[in-house]
PDB file of N, CA and C in Angstrom:
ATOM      1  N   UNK A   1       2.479  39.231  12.370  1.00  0.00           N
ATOM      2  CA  UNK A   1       3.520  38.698  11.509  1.00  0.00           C
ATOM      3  C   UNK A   1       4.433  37.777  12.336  1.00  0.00           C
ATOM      4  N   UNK A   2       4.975  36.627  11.712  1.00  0.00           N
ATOM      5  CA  UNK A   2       5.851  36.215  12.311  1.00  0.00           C
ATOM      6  C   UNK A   2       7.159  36.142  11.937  1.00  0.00           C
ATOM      7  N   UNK A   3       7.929  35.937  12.990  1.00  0.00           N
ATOM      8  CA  UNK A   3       9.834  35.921  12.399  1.00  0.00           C
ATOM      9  C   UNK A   3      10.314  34.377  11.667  1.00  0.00           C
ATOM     10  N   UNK A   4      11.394  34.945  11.233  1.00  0.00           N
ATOM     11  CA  UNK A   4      11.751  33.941  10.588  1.00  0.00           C
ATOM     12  C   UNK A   4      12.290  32.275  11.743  1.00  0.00           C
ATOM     13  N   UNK A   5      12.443  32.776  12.842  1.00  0.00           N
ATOM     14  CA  UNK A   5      12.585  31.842  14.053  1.00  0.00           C
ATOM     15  C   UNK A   5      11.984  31.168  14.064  1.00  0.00           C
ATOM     16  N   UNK A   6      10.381  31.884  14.359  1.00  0.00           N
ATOM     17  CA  UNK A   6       9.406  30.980  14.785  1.00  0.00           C
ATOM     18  C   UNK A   6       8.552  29.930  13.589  1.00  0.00           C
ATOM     19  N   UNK A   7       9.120  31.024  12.350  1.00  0.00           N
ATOM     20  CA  UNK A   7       8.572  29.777  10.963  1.00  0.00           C
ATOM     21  C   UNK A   7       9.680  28.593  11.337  1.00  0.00           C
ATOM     22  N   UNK A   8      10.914  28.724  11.510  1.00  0.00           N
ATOM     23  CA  UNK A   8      11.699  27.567  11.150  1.00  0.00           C
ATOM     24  C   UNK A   8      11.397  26.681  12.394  1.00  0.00           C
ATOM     25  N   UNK A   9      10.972  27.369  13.373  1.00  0.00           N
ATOM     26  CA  UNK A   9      10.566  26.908  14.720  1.00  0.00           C
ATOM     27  C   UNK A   9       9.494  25.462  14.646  1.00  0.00           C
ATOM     28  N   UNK A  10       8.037  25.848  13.733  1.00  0.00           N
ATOM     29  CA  UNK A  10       7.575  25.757  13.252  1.00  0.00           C
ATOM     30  C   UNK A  10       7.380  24.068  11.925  1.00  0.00           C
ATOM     31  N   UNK A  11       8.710  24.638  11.144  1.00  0.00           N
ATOM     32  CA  UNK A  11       8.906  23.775  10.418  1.00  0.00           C
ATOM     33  C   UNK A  11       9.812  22.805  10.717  1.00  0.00           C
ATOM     34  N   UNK A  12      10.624  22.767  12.081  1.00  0.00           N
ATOM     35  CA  UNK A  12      11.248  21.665  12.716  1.00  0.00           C
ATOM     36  C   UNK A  12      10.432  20.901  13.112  1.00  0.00           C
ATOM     37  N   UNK A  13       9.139  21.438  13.597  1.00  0.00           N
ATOM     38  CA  UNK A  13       8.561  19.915  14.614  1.00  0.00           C
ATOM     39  C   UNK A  13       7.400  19.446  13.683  1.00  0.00           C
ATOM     40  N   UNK A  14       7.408  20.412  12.373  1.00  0.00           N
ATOM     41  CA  UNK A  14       6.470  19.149  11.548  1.00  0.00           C
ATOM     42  C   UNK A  14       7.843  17.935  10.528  1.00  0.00           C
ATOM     43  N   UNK A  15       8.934  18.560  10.629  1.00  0.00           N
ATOM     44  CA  UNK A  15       9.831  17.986  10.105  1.00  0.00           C
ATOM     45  C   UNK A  15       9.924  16.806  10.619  1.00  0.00           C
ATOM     46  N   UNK A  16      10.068  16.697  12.224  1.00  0.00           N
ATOM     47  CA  UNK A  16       9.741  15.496  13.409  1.00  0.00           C
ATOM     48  C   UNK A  16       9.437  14.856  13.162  1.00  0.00           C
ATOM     49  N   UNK A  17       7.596  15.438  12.757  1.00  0.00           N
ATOM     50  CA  UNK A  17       6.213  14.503  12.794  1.00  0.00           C
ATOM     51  C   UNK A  17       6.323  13.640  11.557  1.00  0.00           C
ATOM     52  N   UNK A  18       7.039  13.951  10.640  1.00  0.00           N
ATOM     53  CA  UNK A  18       7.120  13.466   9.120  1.00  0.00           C
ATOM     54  C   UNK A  18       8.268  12.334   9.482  1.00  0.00           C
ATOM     55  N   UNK A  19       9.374  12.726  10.068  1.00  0.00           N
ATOM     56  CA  UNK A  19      10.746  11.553   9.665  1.00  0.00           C
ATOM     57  C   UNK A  19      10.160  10.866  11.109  1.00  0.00           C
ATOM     58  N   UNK A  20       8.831  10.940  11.973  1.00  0.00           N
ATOM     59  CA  UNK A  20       8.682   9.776  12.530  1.00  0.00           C
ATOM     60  C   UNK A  20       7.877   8.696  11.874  1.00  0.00           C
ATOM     61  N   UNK A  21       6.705   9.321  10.957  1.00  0.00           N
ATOM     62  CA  UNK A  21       5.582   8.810  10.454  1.00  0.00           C
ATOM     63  C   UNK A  21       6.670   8.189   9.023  1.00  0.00           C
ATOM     64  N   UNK A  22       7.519   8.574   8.551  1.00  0.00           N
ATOM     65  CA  UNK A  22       8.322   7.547   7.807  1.00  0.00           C
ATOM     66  C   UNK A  22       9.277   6.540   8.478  1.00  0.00           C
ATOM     67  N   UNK A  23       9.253   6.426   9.549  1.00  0.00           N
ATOM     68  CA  UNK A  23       9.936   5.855  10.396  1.00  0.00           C
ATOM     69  C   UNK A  23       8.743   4.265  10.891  1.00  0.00           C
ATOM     70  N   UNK A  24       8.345   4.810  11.386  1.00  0.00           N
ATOM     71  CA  UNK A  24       7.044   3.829  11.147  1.00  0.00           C
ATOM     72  C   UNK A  24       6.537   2.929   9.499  1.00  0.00           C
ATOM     73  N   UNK A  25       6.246   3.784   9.305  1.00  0.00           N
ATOM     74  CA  UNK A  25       5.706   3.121   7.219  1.00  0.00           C
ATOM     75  C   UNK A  25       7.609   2.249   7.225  1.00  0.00           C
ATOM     76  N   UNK A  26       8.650   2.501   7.374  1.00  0.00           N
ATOM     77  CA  UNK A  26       9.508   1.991   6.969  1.00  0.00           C
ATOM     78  C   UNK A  26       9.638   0.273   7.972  1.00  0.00           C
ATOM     79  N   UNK A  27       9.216   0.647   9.118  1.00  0.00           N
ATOM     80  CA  UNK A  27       8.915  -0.640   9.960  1.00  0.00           C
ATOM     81  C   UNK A  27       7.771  -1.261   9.482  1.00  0.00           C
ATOM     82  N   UNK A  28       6.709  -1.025   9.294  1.00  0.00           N
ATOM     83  CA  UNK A  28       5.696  -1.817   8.485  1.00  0.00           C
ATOM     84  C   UNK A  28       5.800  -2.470   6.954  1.00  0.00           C
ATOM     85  N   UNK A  29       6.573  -1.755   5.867  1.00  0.00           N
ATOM     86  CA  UNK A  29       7.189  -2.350   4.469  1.00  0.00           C
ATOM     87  C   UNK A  29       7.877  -3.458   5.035  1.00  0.00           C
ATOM     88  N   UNK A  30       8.942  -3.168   6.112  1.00  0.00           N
ATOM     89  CA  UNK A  30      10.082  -4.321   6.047  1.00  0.00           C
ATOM     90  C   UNK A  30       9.285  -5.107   7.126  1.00  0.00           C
ATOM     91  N   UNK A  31       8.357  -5.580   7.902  1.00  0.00           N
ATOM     92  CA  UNK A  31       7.980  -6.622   8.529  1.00  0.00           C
ATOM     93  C   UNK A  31       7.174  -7.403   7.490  1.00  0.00           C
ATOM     94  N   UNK A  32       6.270  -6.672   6.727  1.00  0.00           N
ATOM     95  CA  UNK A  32       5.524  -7.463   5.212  1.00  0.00           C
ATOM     96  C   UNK A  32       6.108  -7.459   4.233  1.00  0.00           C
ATOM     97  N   UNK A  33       7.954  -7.497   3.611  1.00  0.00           N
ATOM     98  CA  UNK A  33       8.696  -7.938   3.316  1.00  0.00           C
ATOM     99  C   UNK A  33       8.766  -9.017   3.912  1.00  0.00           C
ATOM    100  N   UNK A  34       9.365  -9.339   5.305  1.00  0.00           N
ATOM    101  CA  UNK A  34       9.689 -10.152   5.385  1.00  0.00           C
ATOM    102  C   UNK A  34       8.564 -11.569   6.006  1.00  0.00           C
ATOM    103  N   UNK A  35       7.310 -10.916   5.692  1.00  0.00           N
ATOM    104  CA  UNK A  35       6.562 -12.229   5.996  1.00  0.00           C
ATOM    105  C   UNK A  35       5.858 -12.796   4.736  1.00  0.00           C
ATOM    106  N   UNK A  36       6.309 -12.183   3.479  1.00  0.00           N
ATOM    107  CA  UNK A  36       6.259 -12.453   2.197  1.00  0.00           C
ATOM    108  C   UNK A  36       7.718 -13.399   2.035  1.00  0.00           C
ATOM    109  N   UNK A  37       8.568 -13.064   2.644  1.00  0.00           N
ATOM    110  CA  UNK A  37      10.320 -13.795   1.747  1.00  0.00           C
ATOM    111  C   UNK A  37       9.937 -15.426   2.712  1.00  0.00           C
ATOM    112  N   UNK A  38       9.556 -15.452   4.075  1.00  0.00           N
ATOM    113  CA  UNK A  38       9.065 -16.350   4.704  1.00  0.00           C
ATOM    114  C   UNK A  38       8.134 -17.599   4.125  1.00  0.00           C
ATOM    115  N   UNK A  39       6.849 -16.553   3.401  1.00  0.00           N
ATOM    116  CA  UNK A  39       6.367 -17.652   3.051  1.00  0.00           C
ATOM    117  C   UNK A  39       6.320 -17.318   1.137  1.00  0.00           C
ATOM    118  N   UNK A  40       7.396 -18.179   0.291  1.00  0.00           N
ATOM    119  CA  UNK A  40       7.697 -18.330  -0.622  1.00  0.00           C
ATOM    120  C   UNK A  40       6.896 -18.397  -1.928  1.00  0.00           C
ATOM    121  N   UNK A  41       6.036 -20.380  -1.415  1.00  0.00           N
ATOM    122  CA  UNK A  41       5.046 -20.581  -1.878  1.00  0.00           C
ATOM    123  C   UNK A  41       4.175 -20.137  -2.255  1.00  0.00           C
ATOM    124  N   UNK A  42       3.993 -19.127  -0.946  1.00  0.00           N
ATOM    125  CA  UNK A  42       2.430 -18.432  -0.427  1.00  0.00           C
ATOM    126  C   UNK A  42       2.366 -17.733  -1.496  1.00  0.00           C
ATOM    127  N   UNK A  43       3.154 -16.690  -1.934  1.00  0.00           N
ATOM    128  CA  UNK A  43       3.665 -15.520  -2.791  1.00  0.00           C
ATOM    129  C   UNK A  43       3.000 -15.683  -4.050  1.00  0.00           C
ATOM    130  N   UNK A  44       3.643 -17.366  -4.546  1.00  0.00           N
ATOM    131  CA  UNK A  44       3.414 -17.794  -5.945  1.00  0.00           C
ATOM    132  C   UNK A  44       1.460 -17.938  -6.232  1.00  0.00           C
ATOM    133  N   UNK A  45       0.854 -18.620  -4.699  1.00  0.00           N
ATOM    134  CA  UNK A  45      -0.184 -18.805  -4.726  1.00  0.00           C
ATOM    135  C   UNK A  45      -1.214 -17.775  -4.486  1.00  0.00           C
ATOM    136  N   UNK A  46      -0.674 -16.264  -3.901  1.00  0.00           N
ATOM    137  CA  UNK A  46      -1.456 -15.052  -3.937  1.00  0.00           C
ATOM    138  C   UNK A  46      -1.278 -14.669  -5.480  1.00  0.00           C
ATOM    139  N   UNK A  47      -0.096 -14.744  -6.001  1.00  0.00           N
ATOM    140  CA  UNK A  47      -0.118 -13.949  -7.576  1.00  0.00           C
ATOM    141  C   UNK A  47      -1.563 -14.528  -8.263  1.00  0.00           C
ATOM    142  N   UNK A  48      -1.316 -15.834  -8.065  1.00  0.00           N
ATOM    143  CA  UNK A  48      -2.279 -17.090  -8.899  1.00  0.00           C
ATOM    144  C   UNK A  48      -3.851 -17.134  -8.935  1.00  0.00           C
ATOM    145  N   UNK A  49      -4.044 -16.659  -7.320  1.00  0.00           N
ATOM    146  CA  UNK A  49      -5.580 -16.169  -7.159  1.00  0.00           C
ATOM    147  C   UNK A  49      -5.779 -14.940  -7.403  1.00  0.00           C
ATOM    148  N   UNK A  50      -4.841 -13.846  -7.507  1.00  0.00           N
ATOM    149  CA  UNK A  50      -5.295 -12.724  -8.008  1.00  0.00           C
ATOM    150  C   UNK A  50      -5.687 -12.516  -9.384  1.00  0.00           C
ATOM    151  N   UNK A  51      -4.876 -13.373 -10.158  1.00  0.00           N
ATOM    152  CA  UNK A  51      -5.054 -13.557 -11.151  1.00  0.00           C
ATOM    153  C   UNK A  51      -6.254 -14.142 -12.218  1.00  0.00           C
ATOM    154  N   UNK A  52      -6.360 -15.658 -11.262  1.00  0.00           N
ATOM    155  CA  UNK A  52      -7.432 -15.795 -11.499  1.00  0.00           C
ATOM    156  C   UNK A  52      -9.342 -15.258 -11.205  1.00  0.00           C
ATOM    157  N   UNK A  53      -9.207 -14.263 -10.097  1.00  0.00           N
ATOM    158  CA  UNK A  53      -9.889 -13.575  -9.622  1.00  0.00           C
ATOM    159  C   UNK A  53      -9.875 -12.602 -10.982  1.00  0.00           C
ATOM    160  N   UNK A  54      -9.186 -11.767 -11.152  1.00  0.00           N
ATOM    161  CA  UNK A  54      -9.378 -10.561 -12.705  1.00  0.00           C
ATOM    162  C   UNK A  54      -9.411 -11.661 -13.770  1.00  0.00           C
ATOM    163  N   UNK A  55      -9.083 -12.652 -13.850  1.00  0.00           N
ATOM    164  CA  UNK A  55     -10.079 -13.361 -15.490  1.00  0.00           C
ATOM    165  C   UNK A  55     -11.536 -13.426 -15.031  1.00  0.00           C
ATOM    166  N   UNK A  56     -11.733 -14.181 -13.750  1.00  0.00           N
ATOM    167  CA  UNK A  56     -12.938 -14.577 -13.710  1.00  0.00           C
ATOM    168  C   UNK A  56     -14.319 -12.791 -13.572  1.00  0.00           C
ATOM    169  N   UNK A  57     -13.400 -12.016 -12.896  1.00  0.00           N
ATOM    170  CA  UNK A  57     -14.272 -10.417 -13.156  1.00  0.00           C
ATOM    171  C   UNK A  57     -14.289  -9.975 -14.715  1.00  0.00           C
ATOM    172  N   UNK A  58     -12.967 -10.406 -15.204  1.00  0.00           N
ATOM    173  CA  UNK A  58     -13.176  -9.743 -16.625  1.00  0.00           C
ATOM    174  C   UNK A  58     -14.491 -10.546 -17.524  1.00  0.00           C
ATOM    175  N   UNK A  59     -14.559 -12.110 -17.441  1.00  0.00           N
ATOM    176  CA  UNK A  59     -14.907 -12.850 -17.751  1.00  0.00           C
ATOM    177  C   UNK A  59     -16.719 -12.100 -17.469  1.00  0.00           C
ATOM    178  N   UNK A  60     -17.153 -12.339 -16.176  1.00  0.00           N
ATOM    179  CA  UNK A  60     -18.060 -12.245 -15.876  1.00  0.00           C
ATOM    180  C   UNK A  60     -18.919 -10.584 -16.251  1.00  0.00           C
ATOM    181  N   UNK A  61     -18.037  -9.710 -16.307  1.00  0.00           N
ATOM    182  CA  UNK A  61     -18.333  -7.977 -16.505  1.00  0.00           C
ATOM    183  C   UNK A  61     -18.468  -8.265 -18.364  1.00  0.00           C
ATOM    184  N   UNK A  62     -17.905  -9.412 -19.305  1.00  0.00           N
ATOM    185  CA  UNK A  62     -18.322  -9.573 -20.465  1.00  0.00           C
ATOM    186  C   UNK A  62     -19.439 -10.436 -20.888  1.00  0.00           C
ATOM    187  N   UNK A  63     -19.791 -11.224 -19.643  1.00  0.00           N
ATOM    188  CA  UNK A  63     -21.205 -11.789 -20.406  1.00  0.00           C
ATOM    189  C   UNK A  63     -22.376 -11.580 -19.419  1.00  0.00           C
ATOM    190  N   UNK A  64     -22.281 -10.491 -18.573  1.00  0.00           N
ATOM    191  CA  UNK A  64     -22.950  -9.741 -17.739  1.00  0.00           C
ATOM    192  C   UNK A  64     -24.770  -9.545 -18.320  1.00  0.00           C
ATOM    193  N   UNK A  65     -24.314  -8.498 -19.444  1.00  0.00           N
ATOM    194  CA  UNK A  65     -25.091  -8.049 -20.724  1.00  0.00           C
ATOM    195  C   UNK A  65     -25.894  -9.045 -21.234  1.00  0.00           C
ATOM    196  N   UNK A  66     -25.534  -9.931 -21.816  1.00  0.00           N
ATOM    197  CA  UNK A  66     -25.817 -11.264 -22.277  1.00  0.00           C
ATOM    198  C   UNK A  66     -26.929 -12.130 -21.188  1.00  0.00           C
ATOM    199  N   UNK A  67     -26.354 -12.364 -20.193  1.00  0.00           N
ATOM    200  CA  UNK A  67     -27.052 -12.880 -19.125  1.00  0.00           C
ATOM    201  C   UNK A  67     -28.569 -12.029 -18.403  1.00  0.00           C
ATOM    202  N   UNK A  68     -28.105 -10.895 -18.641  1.00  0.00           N
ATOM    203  CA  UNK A  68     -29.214  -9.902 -18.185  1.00  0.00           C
ATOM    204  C   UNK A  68     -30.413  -9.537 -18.990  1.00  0.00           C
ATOM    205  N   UNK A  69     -29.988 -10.039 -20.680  1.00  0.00           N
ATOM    206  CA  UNK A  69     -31.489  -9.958 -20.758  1.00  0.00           C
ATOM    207  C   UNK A  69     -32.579 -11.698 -21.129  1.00  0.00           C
TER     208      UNK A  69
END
């Protein structure tokens, strides 16, 4: 069995491991924040190909059928 010490003992250094590993993820969001606010344009022109990328899958997954026989 263990004491209540060594649980809290325990649950301090995964507490650590957690507010470091969010410590990190919080440095990685805000550097690709800010290499998105950088490039402005870029932003408008990723929405644009994503976009057009899911018409052209939707497009293609509807005359798929059609084409195949």
């Amino acid at each position: 069995m263990t004491t209540a010490e060594e649980r809290l003992a325990v649950l301090e250094t995964k507490m650590t491991a957690f507010e470091e590993d969010v410590h990190d993820m919080r440095l990685k969001v805000d550097e690709m924040h800010n290499v998105l606010m950088q490039a402005k344009g870029a932003r408008f022109v990723i929405v644009a190909v994503a976009g057009l990328a899911g018409f052209l899958a939707g497009i293609s997954a509807k005359l798929l059928p059609v084409i195949g026989r």
